[in-house]
Protein backbone atom coordinates (compact mmCIF):
# COMPACT_ATOMS: atom_id res chain seq x y z
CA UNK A 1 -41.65 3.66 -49.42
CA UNK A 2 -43.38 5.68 -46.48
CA UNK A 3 -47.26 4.41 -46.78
CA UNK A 4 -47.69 1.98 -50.05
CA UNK A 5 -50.08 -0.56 -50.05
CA UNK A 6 -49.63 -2.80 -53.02
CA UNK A 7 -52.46 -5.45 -54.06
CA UNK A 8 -51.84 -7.59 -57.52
CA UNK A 9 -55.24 -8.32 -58.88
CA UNK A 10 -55.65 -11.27 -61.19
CA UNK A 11 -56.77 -9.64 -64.30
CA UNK A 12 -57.79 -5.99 -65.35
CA UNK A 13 -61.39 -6.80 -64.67
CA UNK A 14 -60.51 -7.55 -60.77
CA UNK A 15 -58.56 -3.99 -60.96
CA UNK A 16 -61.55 -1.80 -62.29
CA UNK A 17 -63.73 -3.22 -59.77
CA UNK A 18 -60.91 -2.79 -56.71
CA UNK A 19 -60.34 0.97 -57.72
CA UNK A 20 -64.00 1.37 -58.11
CA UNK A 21 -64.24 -0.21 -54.57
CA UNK A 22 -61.95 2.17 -53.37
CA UNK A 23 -63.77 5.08 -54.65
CA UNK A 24 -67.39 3.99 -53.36
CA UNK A 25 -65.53 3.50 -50.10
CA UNK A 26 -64.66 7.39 -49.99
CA UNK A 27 -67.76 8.79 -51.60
CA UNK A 28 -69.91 6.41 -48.48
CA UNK A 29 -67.08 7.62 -45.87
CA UNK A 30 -67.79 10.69 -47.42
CA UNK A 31 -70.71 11.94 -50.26
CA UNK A 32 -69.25 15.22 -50.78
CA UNK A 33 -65.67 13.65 -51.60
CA UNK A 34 -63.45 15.49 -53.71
CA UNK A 35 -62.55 12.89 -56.33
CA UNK A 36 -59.23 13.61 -58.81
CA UNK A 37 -59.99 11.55 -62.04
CA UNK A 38 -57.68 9.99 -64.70
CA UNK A 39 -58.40 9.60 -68.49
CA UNK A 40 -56.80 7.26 -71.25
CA UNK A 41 -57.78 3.16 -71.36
CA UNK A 42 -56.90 1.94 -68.03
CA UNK A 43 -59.77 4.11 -66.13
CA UNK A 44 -62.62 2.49 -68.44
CA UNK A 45 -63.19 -0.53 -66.16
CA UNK A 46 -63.28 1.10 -63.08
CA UNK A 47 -66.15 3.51 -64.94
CA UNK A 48 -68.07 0.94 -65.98
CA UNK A 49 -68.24 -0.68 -62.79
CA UNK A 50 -69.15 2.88 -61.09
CA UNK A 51 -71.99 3.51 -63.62
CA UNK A 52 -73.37 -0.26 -63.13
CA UNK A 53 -73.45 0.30 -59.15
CA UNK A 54 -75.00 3.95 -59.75
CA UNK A 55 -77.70 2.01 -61.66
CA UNK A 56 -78.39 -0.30 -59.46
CA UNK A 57 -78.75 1.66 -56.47
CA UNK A 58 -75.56 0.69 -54.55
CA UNK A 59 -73.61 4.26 -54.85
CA UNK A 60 -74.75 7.32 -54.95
CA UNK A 61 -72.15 10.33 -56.30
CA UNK A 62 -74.37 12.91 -56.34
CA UNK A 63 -72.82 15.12 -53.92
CA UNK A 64 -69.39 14.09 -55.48
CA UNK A 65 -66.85 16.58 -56.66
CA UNK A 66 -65.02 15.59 -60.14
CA UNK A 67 -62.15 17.01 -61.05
CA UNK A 68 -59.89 15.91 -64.17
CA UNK A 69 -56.06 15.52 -63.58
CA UNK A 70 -55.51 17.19 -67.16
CA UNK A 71 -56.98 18.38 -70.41
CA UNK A 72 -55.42 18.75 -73.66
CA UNK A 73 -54.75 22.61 -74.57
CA UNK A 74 -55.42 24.02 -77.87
CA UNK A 75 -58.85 21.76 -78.89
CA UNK A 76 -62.13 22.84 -78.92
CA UNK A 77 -63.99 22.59 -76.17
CA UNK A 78 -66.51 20.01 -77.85
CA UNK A 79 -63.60 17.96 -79.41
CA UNK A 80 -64.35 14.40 -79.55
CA UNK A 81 -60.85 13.45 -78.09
CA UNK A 82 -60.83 16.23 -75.53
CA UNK A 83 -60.87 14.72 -72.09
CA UNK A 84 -63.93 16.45 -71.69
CA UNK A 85 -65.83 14.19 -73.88
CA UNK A 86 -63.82 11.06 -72.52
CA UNK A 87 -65.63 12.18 -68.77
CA UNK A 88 -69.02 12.28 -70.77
CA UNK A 89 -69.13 9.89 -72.57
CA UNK A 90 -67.31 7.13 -70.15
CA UNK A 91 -69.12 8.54 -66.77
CA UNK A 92 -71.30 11.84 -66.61
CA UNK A 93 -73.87 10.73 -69.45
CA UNK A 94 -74.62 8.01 -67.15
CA UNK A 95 -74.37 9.18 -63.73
CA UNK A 96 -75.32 11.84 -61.38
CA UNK A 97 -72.38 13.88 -59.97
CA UNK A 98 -72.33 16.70 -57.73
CA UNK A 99 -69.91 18.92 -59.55
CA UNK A 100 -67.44 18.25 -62.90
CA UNK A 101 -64.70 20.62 -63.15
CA UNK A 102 -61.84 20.41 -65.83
CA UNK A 103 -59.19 23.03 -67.39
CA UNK A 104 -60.71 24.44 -70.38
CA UNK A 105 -58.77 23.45 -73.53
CA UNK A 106 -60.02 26.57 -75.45
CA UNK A 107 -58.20 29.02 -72.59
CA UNK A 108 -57.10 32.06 -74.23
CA UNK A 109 -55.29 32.81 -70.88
CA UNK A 110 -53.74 29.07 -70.30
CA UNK A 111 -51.22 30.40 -67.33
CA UNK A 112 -54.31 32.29 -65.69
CA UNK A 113 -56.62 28.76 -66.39
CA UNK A 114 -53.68 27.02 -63.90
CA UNK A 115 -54.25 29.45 -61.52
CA UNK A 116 -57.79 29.53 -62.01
CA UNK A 117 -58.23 25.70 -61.59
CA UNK A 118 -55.55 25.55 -58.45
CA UNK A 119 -57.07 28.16 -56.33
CA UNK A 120 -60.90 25.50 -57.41
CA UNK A 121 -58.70 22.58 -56.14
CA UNK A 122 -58.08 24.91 -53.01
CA UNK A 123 -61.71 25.88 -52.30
CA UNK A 124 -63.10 22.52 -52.51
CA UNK A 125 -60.96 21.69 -49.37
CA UNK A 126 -58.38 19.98 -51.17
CA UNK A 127 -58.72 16.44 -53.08
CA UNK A 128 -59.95 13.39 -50.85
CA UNK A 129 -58.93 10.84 -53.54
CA UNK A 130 -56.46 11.39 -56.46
CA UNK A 131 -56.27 8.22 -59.39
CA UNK A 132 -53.85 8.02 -61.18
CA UNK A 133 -52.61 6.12 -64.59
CA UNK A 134 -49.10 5.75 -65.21
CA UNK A 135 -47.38 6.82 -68.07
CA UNK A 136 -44.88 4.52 -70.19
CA UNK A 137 -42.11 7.07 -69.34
CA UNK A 138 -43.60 7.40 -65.65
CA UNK A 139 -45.62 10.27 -66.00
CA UNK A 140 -48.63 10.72 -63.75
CA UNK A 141 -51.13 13.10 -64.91
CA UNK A 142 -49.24 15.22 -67.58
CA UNK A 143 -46.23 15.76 -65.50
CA UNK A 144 -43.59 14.42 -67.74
CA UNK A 145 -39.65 13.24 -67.09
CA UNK A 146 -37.90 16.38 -65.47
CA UNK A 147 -41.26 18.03 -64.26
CA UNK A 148 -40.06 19.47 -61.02
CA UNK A 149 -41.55 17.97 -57.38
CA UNK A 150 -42.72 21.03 -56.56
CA UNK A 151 -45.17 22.23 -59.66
CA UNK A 152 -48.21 23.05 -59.31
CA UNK A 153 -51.55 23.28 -62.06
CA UNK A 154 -49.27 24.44 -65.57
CA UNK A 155 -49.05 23.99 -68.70
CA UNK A 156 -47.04 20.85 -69.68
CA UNK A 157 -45.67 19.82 -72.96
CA UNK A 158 -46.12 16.94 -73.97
CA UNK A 159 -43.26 14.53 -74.47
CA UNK A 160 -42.24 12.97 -78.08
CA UNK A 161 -42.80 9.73 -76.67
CA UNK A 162 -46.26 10.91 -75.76
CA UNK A 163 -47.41 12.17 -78.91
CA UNK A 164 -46.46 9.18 -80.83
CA UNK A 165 -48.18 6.95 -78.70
CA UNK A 166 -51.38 9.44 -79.14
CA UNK A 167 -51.54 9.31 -82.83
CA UNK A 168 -53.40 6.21 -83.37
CA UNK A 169 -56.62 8.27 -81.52
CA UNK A 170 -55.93 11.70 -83.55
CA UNK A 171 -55.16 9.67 -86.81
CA UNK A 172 -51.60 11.80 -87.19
CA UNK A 173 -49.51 13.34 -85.30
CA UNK A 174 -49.70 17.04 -86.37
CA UNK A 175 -53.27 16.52 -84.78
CA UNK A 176 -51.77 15.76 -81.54
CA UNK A 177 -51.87 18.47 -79.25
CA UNK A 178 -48.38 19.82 -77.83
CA UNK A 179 -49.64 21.32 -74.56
CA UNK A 180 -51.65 20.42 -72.09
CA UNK A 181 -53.21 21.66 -68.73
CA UNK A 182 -52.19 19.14 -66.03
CA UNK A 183 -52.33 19.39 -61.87
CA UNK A 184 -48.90 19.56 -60.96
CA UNK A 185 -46.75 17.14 -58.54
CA UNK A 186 -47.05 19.10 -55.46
CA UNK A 187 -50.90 19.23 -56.00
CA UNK A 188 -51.32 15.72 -56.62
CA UNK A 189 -49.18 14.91 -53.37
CA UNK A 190 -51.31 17.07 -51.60
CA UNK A 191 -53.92 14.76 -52.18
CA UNK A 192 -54.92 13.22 -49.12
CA UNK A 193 -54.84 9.64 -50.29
CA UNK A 194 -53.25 7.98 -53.92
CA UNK A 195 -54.41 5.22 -56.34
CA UNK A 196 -52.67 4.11 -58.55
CA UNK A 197 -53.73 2.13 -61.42
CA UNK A 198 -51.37 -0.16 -63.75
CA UNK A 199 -52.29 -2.62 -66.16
CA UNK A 200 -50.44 -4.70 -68.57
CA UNK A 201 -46.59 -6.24 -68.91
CA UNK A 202 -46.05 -3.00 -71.45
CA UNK A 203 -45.94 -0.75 -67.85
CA UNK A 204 -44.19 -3.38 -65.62
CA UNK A 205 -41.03 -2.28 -66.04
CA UNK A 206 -41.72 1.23 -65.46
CA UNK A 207 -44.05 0.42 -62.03
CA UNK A 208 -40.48 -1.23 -60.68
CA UNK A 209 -38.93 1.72 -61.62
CA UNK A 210 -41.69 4.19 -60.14
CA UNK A 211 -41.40 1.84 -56.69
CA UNK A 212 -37.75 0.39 -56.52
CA UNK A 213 -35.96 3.21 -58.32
CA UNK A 214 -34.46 6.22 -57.14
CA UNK A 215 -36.94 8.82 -56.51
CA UNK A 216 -36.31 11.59 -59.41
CA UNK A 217 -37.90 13.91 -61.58
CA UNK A 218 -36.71 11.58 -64.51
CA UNK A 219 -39.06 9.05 -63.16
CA UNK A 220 -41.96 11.55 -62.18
CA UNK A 221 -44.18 8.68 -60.72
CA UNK A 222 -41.64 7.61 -58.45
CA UNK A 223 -42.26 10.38 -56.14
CA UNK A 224 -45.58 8.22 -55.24
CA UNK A 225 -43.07 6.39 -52.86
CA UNK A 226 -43.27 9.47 -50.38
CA UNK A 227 -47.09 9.72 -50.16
CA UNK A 228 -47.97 8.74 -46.74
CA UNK A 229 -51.07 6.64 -47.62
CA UNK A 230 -50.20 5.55 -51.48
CA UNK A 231 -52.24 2.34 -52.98
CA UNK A 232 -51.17 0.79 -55.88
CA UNK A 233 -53.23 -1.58 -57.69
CA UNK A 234 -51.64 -3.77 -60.18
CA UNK A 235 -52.80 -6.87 -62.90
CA UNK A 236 -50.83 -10.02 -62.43
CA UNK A 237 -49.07 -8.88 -65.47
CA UNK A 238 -48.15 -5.35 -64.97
CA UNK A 239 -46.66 -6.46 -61.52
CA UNK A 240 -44.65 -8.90 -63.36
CA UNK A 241 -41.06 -7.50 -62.87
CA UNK A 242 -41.76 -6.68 -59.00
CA UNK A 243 -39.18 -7.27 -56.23
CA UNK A 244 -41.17 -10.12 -54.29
């Protein structure tokens, strides 16, 4: 691994506040920071420590830049499981940002959308920060098993495996969406620094395989282990099955 930095946390609680730390040190380093944000349950913590610092006066994201790793394709744009609504209701509702950008899950165009939302990535500079959830199959972002090293912003399908584990949130899985919007591999890479965020004994096997294992497509978080300045934050419990 070229540039990890590992820290076990005690508890989830201690690992919201660490990646919020970590993002309040790049937004004070730098307002105007270019922030790549994950959905799903792990991120909640670390928002609800960001809105609580907002409030009291201790951060200030107002000239931040927000953009969403993924959205799901095919739901309207005011769906109450889009991604979308996850950012509003979990962060923007509460806090001032400087800019929110996510792919539009209403596209009619979704291959001109990627473009559309690379060539944003590309004039905001780039992405200071990329976080990062990791999937039970090792999927960062939508980028499933087999999604090549080199993608960039497409349209991903979504694995079985990732649909049933959806279904308890759309109540059935013909109301999970197939496709999705995701930044690619390459585009997360580019980012100029990586956290990632993994909670839970459920995803410890998977984080040994995403740092241990061979590096492969198969395992698309494993490619993390090339990132020259990669942080990966870890409960006592999702770091369980680590090599010491």
């Amino acid at each position: 691994m070229i540039g990890v930095e590992l820290l076990v946390l005690d508890d989830y609680e201690a690992l919201s506040r660490e990646a919020a730390r970590r993002i309040a040190r790049t937004v004070i380093e730098k307002p105007p920071a270019v922030l790549a944000l994950p959905t799903g349950e792990t991120p909640k913590g670390l928002y609800r420590v960001l809105v609580e610092w907002c409030r009291e006066g201790l951060l200030d994201l107002s000239r931040a830049v927000i953009l969403n790793l993924d959205e799901y394709l095919g739901l309207p744009r005011d769906h109450p499981r889009s991604f979308r609504a996850y950012m509003r209701e979990n962060l923007l509702e509460h806090v001032r940002v400087g800019a929110h950008y996510i792919p539009d899950s209403a596209a009619e165009d979704p291959d001109g959308e990627c473009r559309r939302y690379e060539e944003l990535i590309a004039g905001q500079g780039g992405i200071d920060l990329a976080v990062l959830g990791l999937g039970p199959n090792g999927h960062i972002a939508f980028n499933e098993p087999g999604t090549p090293f080199g993608s960039r912003t497409h349209v991903a399908v979504l694995s079985p495996e990732t649909r049933r584990r959806l279904i308890p949130e759309f109540g059935g899985l013909e109301r999970v969406p197939e496709r999705a919007i995701t930044m690619g591999v390459r585009t997360i890479m580019n980012a100029r620094a990586i956290v990632l965020l993994v909670s839970g004994f459920g995803k410890s096997s998977v984080l040994r395989e995403s740092l241990h294992g061979p590096v492969t497509p198969e395992v698309p978080a494993s490619v993390l282990q090339l990132h020259p300045r990669l942080t990966v934050l870890a409960d006592r419990a999702a770091a369980g099955k680590l090599v010491p």
